[in-house]
Structure formats: structure tokens, C-alpha cells
PDB file of N, CA and C in Angstrom:
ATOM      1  N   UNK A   1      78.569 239.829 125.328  1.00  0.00           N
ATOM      2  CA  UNK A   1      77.776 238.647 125.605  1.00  0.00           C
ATOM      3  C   UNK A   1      76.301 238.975 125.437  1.00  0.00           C
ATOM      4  N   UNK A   2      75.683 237.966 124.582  1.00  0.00           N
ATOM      5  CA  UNK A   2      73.980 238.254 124.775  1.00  0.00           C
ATOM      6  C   UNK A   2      73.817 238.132 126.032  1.00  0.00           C
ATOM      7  N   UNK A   3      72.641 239.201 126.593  1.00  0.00           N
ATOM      8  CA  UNK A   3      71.769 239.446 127.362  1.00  0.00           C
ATOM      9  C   UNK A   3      70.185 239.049 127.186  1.00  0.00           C
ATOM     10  N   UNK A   4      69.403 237.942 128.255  1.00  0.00           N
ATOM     11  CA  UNK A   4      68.552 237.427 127.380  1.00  0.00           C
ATOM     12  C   UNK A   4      67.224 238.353 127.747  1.00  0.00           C
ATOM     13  N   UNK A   5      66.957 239.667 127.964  1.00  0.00           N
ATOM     14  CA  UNK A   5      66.644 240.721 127.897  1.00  0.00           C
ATOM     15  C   UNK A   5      66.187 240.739 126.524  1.00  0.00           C
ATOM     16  N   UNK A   6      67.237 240.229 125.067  1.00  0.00           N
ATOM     17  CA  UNK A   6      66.559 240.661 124.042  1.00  0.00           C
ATOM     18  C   UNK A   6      66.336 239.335 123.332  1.00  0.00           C
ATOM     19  N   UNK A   7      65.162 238.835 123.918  1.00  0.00           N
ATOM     20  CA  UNK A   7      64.394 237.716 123.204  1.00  0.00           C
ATOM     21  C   UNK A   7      64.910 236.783 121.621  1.00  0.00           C
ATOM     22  N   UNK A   8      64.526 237.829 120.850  1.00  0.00           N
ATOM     23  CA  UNK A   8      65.183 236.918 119.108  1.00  0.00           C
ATOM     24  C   UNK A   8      65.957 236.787 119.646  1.00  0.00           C
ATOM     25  N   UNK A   9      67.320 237.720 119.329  1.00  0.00           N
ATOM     26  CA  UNK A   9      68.829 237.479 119.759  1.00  0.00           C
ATOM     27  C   UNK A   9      68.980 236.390 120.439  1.00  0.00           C
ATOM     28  N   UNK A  10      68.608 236.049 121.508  1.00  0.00           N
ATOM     29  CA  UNK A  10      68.761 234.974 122.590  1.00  0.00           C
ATOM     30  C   UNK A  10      68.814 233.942 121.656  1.00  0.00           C
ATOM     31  N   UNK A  11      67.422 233.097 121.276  1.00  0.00           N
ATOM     32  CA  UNK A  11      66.942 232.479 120.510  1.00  0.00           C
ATOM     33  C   UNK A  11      67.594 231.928 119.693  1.00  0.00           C
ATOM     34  N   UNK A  12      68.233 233.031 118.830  1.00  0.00           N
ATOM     35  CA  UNK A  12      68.821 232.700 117.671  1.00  0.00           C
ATOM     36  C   UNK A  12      69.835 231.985 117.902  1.00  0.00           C
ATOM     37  N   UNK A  13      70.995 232.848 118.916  1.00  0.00           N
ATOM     38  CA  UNK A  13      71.410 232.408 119.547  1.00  0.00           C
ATOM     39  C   UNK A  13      71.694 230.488 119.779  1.00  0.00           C
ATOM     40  N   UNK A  14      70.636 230.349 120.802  1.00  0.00           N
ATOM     41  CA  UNK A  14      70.904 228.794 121.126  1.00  0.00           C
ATOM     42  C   UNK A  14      70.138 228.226 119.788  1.00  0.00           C
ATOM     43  N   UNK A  15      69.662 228.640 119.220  1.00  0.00           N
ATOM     44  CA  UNK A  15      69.119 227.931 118.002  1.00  0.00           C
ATOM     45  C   UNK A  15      70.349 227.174 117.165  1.00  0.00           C
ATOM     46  N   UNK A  16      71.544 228.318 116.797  1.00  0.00           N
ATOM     47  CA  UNK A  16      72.569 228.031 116.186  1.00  0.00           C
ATOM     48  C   UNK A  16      73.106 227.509 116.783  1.00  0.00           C
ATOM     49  N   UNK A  17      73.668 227.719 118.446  1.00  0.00           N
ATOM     50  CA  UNK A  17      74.714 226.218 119.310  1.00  0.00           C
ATOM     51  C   UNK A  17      74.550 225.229 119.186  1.00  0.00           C
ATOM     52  N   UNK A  18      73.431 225.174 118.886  1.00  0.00           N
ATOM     53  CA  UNK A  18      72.032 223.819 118.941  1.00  0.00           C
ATOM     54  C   UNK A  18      72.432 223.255 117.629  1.00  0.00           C
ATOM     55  N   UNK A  19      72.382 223.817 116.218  1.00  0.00           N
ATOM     56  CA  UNK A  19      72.622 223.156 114.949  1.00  0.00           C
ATOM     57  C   UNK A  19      74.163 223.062 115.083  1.00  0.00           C
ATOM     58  N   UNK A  20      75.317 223.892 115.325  1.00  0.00           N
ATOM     59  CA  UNK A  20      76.772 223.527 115.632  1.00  0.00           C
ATOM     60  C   UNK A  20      76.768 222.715 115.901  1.00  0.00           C
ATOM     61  N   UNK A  21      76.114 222.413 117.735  1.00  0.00           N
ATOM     62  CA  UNK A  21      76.628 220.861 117.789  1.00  0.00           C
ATOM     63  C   UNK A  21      76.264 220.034 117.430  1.00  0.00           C
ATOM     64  N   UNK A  22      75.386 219.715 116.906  1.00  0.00           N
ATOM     65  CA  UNK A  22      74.437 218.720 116.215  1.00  0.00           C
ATOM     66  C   UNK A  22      75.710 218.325 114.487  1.00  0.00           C
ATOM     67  N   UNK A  23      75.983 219.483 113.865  1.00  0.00           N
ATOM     68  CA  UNK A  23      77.035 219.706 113.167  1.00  0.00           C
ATOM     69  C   UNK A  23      78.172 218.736 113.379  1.00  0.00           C
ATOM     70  N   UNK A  24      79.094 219.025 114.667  1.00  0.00           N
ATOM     71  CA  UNK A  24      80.098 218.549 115.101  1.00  0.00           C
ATOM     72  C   UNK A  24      79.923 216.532 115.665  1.00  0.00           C
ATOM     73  N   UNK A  25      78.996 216.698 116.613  1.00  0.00           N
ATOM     74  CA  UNK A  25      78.798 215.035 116.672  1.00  0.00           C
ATOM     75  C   UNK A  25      78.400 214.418 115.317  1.00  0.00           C
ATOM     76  N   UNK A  26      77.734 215.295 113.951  1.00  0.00           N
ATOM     77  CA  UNK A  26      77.836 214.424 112.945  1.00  0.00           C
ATOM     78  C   UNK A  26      79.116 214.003 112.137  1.00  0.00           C
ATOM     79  N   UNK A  27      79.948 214.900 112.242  1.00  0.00           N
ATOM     80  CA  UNK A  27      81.429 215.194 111.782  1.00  0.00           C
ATOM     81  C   UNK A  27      82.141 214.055 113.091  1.00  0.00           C
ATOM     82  N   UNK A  28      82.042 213.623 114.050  1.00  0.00           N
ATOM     83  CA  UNK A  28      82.944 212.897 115.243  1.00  0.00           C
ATOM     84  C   UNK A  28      82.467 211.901 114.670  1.00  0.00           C
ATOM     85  N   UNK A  29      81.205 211.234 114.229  1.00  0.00           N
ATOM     86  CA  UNK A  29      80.983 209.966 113.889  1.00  0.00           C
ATOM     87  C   UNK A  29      81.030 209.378 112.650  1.00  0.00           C
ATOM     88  N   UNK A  30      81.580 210.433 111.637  1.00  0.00           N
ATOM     89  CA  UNK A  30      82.128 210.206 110.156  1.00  0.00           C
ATOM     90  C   UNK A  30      83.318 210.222 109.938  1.00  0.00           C
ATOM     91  N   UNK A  31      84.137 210.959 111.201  1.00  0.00           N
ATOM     92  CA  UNK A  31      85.576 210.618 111.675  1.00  0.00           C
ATOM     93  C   UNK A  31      85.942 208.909 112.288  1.00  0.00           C
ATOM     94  N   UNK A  32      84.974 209.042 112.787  1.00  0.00           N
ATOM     95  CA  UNK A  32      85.660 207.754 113.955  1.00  0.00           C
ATOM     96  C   UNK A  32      85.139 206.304 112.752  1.00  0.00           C
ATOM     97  N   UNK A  33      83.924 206.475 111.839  1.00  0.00           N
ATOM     98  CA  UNK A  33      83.601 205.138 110.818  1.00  0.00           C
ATOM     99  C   UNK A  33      84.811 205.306 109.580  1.00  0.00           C
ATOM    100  N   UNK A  34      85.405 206.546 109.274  1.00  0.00           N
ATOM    101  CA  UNK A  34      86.532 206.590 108.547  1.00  0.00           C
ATOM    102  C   UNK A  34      87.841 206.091 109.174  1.00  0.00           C
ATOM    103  N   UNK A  35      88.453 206.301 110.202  1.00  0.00           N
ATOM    104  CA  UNK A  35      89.325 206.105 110.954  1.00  0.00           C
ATOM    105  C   UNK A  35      89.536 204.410 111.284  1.00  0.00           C
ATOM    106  N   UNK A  36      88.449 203.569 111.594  1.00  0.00           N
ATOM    107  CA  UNK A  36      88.140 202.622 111.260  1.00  0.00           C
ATOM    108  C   UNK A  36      88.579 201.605 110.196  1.00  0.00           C
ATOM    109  N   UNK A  37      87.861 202.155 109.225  1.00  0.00           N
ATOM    110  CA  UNK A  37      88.091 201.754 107.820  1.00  0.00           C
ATOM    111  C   UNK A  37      88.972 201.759 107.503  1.00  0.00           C
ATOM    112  N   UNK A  38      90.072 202.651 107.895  1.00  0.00           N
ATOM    113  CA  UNK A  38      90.948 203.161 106.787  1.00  0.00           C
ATOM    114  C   UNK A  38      92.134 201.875 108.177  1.00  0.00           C
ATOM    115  N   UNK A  39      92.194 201.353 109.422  1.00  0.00           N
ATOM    116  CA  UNK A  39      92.837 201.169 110.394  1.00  0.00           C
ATOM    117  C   UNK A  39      92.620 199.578 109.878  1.00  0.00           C
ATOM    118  N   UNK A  40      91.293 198.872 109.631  1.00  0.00           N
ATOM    119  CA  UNK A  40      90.911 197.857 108.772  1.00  0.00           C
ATOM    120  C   UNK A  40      91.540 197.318 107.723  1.00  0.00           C
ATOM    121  N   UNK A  41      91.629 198.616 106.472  1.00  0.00           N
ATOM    122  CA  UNK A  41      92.199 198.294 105.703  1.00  0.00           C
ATOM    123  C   UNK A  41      93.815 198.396 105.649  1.00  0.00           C
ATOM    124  N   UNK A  42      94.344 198.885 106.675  1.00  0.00           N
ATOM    125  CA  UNK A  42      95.612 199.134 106.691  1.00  0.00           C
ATOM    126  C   UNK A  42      96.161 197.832 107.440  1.00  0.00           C
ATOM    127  N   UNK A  43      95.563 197.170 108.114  1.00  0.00           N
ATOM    128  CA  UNK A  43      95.605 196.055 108.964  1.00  0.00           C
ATOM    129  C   UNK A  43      95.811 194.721 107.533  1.00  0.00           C
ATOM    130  N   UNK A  44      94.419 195.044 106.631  1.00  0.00           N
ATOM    131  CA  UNK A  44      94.530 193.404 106.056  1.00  0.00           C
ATOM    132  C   UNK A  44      95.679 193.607 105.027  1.00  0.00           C
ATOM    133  N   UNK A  45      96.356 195.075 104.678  1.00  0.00           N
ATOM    134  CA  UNK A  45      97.142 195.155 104.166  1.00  0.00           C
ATOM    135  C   UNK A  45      98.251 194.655 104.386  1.00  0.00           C
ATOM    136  N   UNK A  46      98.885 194.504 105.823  1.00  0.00           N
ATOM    137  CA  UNK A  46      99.794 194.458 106.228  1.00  0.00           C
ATOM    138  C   UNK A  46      99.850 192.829 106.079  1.00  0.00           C
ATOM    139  N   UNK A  47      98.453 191.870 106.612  1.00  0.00           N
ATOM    140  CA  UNK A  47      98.956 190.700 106.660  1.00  0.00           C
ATOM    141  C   UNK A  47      98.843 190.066 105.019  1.00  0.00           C
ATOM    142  N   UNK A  48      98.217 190.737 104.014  1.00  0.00           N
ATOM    143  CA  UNK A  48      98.691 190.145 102.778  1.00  0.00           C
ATOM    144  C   UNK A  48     100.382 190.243 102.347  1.00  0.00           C
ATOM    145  N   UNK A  49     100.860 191.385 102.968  1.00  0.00           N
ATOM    146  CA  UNK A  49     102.577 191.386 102.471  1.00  0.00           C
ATOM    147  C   UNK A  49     103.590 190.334 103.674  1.00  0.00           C
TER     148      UNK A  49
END
């Protein structure tokens, strides 16, 4: 485990958790507008047949 004793390291550290999650909630909200879409179109599909 970092020890925050060594300054960069630390840093870098939450620097990168910091862009991950930033990463991941952009990926949850390109999931959930796809998921959508695709639930939309599977919907008007159903009532054209």
C-alpha cells in the first residue's frame, strides 16, 4: 500500500483514481443512453409486428 510519506507516489496515485473514475461514470452513462435506445427500439419493433 502507498504510504503518503512519499509525496509524487501519493499524488500520482489519486491523480489516476481520480481519471478511472471519471473514466467509469463516462462509460455508466454511454451504457445506460445505449441500453435505452436499443429498449426503444426493441419496443417500436415489437408493436409494428
Amino acid at each position: 500500500m502507498l504510504k503518503r510519506g512519499n509525496g509524487k507516489t501519493y499524488q500520482l496515485y489519486k491523480k489516476m483514481q481520480k481519471s478511472f473514475s471519471k473514466v467509469l461514470d463516462i462509460k455508466l452513462v454511454y451504457l445506460k443512453k445505449f441500453a435505452a435506445s436499443q429498449l426503444r427500439s426493441f419496443a417500436a419493433s415489437q408493436l409494428r409486428s
